[in-house]
N, C-alpha and C. Protein backbone atom coordinates (compact mmCIF):
# COMPACT_ATOMS: atom_id res chain seq x y z
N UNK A 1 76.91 169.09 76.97
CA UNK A 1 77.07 167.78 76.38
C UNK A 1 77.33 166.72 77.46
N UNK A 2 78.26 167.47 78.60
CA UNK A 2 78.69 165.82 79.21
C UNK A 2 77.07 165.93 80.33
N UNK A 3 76.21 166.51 80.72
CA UNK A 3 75.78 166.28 80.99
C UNK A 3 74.23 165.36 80.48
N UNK A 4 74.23 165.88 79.26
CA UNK A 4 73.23 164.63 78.48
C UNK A 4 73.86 163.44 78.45
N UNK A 5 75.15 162.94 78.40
CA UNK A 5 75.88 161.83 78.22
C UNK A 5 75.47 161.28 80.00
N UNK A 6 75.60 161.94 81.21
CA UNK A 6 75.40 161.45 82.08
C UNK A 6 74.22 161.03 82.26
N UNK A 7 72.99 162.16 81.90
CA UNK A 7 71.49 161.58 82.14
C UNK A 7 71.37 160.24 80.89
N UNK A 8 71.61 160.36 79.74
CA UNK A 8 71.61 158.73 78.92
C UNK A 8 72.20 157.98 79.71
N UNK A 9 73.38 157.54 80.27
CA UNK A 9 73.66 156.84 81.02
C UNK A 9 72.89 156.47 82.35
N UNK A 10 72.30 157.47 83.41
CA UNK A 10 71.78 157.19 84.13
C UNK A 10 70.24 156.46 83.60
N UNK A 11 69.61 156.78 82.48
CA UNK A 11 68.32 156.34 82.18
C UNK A 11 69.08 155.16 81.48
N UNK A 12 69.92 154.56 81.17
CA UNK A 12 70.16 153.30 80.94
C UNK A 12 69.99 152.53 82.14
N UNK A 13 70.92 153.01 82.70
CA UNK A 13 70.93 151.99 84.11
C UNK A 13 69.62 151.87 84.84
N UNK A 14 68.76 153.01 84.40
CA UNK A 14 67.53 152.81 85.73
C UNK A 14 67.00 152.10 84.76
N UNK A 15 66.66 151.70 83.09
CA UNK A 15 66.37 150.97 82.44
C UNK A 15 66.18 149.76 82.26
N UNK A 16 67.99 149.16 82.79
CA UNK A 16 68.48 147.79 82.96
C UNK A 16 68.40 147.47 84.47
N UNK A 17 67.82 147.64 85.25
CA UNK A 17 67.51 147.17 87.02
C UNK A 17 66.32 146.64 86.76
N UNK A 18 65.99 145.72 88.08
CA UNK A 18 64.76 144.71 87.94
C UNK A 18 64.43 144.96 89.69
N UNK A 19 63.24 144.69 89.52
CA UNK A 19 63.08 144.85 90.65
C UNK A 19 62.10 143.86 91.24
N UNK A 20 62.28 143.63 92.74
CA UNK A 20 61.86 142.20 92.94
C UNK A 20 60.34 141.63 92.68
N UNK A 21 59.64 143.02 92.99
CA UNK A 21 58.45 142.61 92.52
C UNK A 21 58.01 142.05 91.49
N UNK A 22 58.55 141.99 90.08
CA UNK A 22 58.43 141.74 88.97
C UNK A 22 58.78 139.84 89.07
N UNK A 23 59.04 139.57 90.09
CA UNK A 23 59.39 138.04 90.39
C UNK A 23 58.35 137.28 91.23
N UNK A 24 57.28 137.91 91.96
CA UNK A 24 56.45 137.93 92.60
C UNK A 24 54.89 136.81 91.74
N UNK A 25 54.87 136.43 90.87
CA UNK A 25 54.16 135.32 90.35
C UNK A 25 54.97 134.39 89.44
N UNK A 26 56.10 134.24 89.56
CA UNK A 26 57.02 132.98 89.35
C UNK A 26 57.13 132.06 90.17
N UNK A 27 57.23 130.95 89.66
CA UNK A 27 57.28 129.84 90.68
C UNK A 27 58.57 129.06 90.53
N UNK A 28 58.36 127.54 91.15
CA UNK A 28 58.16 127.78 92.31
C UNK A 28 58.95 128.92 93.19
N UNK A 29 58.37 128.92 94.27
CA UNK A 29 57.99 129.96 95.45
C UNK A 29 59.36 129.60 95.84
N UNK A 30 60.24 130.70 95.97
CA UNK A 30 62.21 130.01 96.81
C UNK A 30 61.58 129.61 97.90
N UNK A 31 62.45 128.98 98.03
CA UNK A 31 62.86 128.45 99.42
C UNK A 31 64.18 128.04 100.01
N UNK A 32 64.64 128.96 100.81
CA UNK A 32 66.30 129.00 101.23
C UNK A 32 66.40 127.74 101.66
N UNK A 33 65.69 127.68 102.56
CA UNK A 33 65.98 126.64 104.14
C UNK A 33 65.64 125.32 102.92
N UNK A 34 64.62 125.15 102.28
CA UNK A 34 64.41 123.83 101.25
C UNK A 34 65.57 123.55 100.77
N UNK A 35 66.00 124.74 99.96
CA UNK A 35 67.37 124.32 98.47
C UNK A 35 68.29 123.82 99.73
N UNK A 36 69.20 125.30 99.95
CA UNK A 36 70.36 125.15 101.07
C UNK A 36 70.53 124.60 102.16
N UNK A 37 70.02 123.13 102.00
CA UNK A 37 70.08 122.38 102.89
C UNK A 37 70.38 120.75 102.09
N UNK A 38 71.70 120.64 103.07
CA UNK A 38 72.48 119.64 102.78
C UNK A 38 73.57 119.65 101.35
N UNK A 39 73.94 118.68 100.54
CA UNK A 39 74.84 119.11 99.73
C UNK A 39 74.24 119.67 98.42
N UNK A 40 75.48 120.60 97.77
CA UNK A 40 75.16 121.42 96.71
C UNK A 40 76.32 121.23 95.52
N UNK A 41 76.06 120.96 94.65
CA UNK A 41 77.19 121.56 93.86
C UNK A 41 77.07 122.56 92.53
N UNK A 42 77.89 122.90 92.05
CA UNK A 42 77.86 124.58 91.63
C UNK A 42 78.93 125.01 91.01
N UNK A 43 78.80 125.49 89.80
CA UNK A 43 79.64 126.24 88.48
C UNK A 43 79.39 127.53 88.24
N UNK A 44 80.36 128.33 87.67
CA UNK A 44 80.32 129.59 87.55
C UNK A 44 81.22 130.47 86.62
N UNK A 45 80.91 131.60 86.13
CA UNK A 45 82.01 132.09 85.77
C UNK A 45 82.20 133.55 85.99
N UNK A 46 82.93 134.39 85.97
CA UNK A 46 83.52 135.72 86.23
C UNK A 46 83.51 136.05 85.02
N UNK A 47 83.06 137.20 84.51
CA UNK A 47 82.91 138.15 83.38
C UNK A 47 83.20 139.77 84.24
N UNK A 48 84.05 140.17 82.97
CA UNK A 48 84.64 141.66 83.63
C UNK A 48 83.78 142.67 83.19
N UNK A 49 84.23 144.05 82.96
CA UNK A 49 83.28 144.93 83.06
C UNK A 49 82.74 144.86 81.47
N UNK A 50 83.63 144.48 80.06
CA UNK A 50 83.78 144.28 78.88
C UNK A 50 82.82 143.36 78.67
N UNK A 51 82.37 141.82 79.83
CA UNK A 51 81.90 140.63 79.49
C UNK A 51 82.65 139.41 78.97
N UNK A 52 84.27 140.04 79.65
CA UNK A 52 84.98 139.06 78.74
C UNK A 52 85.15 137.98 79.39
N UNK A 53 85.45 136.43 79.37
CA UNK A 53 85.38 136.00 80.52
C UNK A 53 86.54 135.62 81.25
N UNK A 54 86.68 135.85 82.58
CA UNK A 54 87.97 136.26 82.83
C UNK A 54 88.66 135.18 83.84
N UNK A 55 86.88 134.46 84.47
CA UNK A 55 87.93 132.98 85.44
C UNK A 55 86.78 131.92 85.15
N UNK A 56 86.76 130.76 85.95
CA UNK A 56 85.84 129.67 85.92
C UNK A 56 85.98 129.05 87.28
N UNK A 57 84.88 128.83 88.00
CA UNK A 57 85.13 127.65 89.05
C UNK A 57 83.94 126.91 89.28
N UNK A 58 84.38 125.81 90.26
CA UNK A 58 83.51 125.27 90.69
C UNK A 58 83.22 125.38 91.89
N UNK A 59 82.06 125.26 92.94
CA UNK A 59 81.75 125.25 94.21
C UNK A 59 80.89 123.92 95.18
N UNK A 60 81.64 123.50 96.04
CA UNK A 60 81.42 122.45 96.74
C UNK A 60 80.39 123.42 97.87
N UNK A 61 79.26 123.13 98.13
CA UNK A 61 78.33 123.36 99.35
C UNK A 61 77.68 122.64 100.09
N UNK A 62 78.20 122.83 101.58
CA UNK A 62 77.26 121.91 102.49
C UNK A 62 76.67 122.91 103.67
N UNK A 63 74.87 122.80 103.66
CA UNK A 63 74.39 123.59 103.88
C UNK A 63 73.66 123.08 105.09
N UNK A 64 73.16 123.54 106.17
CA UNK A 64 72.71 123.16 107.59
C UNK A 64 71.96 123.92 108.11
N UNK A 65 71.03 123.66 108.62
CA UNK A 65 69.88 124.77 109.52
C UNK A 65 69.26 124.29 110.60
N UNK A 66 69.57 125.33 111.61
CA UNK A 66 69.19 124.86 113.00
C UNK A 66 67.87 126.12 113.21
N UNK A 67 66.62 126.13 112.90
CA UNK A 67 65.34 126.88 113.21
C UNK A 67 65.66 127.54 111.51
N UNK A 68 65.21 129.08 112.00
CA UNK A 68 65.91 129.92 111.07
C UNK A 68 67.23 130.68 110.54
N UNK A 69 68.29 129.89 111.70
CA UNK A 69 69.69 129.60 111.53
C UNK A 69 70.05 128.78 110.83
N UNK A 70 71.06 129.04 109.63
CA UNK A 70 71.44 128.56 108.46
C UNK A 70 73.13 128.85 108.04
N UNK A 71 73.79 127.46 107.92
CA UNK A 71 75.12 127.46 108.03
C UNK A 71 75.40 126.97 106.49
N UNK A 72 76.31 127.84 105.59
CA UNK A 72 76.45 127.36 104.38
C UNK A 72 78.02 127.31 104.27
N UNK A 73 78.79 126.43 103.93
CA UNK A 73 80.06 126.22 103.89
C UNK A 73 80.36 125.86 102.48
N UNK A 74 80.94 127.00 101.95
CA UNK A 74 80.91 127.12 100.51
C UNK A 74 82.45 127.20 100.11
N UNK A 75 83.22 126.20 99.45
CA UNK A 75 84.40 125.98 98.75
C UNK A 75 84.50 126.09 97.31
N UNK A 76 84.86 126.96 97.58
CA UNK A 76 85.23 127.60 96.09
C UNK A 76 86.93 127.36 95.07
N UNK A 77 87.06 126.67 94.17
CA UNK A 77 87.59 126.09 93.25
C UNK A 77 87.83 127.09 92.00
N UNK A 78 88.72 127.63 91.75
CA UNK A 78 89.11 128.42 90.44
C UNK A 78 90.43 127.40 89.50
N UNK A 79 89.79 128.27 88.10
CA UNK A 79 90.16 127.01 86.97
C UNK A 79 91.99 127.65 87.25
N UNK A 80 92.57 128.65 87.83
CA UNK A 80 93.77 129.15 88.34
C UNK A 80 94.02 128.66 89.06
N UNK A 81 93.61 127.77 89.87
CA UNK A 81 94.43 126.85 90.99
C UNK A 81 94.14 127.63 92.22
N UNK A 82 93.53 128.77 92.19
CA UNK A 82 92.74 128.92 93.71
C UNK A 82 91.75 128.94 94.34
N UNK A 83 92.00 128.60 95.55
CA UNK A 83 90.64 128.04 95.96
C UNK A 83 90.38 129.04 97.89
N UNK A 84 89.42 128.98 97.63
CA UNK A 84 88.61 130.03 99.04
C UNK A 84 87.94 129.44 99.68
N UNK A 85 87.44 129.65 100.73
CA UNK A 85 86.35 129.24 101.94
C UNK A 85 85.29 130.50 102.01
N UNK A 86 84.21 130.15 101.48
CA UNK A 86 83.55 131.16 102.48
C UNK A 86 82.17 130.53 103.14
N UNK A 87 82.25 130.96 104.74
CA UNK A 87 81.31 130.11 105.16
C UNK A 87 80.18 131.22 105.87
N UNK A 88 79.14 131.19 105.02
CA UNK A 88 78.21 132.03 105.92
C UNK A 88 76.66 131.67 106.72
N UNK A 89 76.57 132.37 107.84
CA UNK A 89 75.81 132.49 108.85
C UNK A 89 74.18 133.17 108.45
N UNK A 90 73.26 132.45 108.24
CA UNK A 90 72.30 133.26 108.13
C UNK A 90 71.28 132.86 108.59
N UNK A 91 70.13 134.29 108.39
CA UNK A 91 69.16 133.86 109.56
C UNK A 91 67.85 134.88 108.40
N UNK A 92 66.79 134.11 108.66
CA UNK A 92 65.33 134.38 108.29
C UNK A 92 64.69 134.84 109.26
N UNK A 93 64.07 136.37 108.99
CA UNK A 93 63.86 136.64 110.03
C UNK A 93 62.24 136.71 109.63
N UNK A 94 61.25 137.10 110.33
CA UNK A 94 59.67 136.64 111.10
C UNK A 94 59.19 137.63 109.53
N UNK A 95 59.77 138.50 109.26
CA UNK A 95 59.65 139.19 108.31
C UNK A 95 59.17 139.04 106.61
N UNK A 96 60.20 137.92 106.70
CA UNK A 96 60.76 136.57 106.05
C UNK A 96 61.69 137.26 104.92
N UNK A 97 62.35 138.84 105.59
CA UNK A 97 63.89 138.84 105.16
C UNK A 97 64.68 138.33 105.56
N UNK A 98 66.00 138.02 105.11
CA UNK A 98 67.22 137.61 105.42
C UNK A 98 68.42 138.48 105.08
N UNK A 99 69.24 137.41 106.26
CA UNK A 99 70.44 138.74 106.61
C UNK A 99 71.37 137.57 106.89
N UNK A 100 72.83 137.78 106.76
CA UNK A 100 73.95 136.62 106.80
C UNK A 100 75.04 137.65 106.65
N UNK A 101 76.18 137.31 107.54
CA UNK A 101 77.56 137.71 107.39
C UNK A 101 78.27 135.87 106.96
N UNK A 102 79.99 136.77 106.34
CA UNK A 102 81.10 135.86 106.22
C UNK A 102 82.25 136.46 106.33
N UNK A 103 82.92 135.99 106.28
CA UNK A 103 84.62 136.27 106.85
C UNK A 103 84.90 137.50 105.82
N UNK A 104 84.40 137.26 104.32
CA UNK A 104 84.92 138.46 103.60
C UNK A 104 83.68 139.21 103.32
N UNK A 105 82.82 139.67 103.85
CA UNK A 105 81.61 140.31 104.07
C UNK A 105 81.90 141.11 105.05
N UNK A 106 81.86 142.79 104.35
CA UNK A 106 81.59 143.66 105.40
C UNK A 106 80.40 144.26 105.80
N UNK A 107 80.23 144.16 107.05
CA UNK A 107 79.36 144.33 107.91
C UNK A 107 77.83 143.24 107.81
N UNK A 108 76.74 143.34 107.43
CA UNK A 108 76.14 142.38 107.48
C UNK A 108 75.09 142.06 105.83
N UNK A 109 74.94 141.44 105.11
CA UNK A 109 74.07 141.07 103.82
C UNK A 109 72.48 141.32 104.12
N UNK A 110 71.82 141.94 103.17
CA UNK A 110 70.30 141.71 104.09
C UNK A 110 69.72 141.76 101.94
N UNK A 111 68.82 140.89 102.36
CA UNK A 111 67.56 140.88 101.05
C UNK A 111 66.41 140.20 101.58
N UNK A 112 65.44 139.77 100.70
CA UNK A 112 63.70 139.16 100.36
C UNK A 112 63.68 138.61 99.39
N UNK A 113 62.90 137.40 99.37
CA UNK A 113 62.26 136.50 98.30
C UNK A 113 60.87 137.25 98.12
N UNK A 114 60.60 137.14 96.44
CA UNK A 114 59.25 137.22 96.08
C UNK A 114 59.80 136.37 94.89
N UNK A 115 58.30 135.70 94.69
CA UNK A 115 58.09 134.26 94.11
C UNK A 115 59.30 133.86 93.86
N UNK A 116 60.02 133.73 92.49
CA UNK A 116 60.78 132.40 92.48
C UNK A 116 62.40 132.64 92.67
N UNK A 117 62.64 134.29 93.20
CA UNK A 117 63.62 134.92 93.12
C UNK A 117 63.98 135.61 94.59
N UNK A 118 65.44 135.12 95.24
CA UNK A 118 66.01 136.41 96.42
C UNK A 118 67.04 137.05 95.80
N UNK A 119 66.70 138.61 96.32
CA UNK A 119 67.30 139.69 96.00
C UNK A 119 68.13 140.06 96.99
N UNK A 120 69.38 140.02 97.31
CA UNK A 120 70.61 140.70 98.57
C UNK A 120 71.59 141.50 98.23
N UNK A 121 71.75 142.17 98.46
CA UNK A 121 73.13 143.19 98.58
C UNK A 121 73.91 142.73 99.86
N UNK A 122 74.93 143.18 99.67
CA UNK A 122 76.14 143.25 100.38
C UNK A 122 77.53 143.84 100.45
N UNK A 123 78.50 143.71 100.88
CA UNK A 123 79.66 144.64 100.39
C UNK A 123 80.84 143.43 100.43
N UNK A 124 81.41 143.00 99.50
CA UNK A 124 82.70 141.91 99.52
C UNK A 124 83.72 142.54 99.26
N UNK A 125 84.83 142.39 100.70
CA UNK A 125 86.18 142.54 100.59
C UNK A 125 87.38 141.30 99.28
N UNK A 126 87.86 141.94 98.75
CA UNK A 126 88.40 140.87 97.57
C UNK A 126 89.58 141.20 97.60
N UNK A 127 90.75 140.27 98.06
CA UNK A 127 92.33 140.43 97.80
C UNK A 127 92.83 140.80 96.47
N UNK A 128 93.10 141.34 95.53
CA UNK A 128 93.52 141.96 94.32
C UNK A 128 95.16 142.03 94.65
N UNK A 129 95.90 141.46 94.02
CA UNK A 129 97.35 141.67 94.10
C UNK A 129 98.23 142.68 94.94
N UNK A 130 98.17 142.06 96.33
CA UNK A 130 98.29 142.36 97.49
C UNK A 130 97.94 143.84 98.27
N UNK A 131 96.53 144.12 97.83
CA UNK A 131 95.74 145.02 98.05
C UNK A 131 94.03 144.26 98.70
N UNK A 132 93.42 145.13 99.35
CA UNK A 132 91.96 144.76 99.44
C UNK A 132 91.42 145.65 99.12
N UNK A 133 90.29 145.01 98.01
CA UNK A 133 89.36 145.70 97.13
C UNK A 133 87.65 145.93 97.82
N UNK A 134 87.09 146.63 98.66
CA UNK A 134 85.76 146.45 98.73
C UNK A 134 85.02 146.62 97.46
N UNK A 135 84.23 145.89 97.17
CA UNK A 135 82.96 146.22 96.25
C UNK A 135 81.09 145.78 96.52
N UNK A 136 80.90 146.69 96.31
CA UNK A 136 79.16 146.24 96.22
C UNK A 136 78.62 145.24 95.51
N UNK A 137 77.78 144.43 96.23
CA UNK A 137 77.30 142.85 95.38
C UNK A 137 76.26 143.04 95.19
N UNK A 138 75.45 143.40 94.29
CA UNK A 138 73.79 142.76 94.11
C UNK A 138 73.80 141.24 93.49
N UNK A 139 73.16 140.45 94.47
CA UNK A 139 72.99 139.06 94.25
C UNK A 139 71.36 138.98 93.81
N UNK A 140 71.46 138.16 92.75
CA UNK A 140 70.12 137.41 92.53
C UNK A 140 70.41 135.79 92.15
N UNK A 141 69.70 135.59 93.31
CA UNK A 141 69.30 133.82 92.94
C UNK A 141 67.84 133.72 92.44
N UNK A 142 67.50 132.39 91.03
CA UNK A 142 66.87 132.16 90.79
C UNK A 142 66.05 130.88 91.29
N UNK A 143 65.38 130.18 91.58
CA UNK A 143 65.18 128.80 92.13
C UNK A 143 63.91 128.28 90.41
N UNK A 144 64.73 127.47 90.21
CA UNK A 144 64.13 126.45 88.66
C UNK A 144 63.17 125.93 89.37
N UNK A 145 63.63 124.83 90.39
CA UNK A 145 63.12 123.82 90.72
C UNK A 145 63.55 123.17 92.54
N UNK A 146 62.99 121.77 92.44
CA UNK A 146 63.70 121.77 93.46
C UNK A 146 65.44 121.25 93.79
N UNK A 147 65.73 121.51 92.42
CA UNK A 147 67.15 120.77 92.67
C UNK A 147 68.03 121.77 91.93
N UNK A 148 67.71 122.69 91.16
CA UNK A 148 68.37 123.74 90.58
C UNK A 148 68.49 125.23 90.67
N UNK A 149 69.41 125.90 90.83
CA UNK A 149 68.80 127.03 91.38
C UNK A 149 69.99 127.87 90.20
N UNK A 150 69.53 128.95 89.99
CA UNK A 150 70.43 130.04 89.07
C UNK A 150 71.19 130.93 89.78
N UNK A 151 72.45 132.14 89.58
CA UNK A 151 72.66 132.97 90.54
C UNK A 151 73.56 133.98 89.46
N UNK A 152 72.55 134.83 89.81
CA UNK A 152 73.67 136.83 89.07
C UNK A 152 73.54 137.50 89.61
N UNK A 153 75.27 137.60 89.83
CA UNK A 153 75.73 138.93 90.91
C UNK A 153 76.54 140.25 90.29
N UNK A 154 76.03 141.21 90.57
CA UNK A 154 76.72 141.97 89.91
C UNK A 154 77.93 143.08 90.83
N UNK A 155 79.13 142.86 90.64
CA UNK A 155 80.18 143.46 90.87
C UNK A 155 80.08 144.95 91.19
N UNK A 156 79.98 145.67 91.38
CA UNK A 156 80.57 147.68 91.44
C UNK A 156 81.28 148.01 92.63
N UNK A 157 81.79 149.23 92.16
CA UNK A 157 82.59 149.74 92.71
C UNK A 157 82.25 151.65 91.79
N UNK A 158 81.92 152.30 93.49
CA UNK A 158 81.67 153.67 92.88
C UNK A 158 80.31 153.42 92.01
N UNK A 159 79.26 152.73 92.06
CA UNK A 159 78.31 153.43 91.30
C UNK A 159 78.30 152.07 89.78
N UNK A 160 79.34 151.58 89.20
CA UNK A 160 79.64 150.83 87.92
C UNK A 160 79.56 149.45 87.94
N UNK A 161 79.17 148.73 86.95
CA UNK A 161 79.13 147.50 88.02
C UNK A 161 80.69 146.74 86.98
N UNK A 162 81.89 146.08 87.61
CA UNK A 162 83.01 146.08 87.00
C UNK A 162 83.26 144.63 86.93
N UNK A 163 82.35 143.45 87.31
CA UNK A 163 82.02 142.25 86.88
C UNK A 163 80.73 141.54 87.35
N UNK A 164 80.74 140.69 86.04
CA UNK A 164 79.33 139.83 86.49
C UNK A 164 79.53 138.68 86.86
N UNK A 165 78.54 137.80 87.64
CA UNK A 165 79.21 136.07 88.05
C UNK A 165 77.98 135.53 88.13
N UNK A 166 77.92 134.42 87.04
CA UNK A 166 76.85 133.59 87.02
C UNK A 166 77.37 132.32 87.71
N UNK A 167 76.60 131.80 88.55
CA UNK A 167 76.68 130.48 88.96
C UNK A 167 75.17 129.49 88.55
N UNK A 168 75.50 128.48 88.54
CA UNK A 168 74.81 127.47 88.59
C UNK A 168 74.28 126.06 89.34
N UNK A 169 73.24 126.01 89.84
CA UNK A 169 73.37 125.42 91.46
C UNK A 169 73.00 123.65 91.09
N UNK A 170 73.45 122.77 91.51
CA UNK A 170 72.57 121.35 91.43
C UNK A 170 72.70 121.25 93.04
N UNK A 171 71.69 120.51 93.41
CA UNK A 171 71.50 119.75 94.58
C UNK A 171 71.79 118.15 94.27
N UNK A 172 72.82 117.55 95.22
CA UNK A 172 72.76 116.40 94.94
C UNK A 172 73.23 115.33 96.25
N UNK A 173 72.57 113.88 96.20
CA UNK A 173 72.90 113.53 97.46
C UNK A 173 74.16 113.16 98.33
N UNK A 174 75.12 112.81 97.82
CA UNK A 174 76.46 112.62 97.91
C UNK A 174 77.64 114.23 98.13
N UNK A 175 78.03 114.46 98.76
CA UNK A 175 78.94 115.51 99.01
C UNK A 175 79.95 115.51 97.57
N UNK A 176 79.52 116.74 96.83
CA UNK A 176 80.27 116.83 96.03
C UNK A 176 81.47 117.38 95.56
N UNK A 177 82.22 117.23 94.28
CA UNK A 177 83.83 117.26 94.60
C UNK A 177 84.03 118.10 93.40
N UNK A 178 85.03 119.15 93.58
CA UNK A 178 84.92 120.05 92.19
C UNK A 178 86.63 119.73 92.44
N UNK A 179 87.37 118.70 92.52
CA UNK A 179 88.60 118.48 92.36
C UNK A 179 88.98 117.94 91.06
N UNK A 180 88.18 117.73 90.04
CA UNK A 180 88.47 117.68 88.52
C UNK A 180 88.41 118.67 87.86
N UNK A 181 88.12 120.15 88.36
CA UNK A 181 88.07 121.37 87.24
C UNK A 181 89.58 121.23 86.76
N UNK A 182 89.13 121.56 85.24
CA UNK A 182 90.19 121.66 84.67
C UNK A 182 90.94 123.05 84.79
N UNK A 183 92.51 123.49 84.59
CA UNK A 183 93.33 124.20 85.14
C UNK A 183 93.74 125.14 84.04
N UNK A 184 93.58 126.64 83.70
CA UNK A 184 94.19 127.10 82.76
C UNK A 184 95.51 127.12 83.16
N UNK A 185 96.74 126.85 83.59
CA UNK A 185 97.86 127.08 84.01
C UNK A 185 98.56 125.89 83.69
């Protein structure tokens, strides 16, 4: 028995995965260096392993590229009153994969665009009540347009994935300010 319970489970999950090719005649065509460049602003929320939803923030981005060097300085705003830095380093390589570290990124991020979608993994260290949590990230960004972009990441740890985080991207010209989120506290 527990092993039919494991293979249903595993043919769920290989069920519910996407894979990048299937993004490969969507348009428009991403473009990192296009979107992530210059200011961004950006909403989101944290859903746990249930879907319940568990935080809210907003994100201030100012984004810079020197060739295929790409500097994203991303301030992050929670409706809890905390707030993070994460600023990452990335680079497009001839390939036209990409790869980027950040301060809470272990070791280095690597994915590919096909048509209107990049696909990255990575591993994020996360402070948890005075513990550090590694977990596995599958990131997908969507690109709408040229001023909107979508983003689902999925959380695991061991194999499960134990939250989801949708964000939501605008591009806009003025450096923007997520110092009005409102505060559950």
């Amino acid at each position: 028995m527990k092993k039919l319970i494991f293979l249903l489970m595993l043919t769920c999950l290989t069920a519910c995965s996407s894979s990048l090719d299937e993004h490969q005649i969507n348009h428009p065509e991403f473009d990192l260096k296009g979107y992530f460049d210059g200011n961004i602003h950006a909403w989101g929320i944290v859903q746990d392993y249930s879907r319940r939803l568990t935080r809210q923030f907003c994100v201030d981005i100012k984004a810079s590229w020197q060739n295929n060097n790409g500097t994203l300085h991303e301030t992050f705003y929670f409706d809890d009153g905390e707030q993070q830095v994460r600023i990452w380093q990335l680079e497009i390589h001839s390939d036209g994969s990409v790869s980027g570290t950040a301060g809470d990124v272990v070791g280095t991020a690597t994915g590919k665009a096909k048509g209107n979608a990049l696909n990255w993994q990575y591993v994020l260290s996360v402070p948890i009540d005075n513990n550090v949590y590694e977990f596995s990230i599958d990131d997908w960004l969507y690109q709408m347009d040229s001023q909107h972009m979508m983003n689902r990441s999925y959380m695991q740890k061991f194999g499960v994935t134990v939250a989801e985080i949708s964000i939501f991207f605008k591009k806009t010209r003025l450096p923007a300010s997520c110092s009005s989120l409102p505060s559950n506290g």
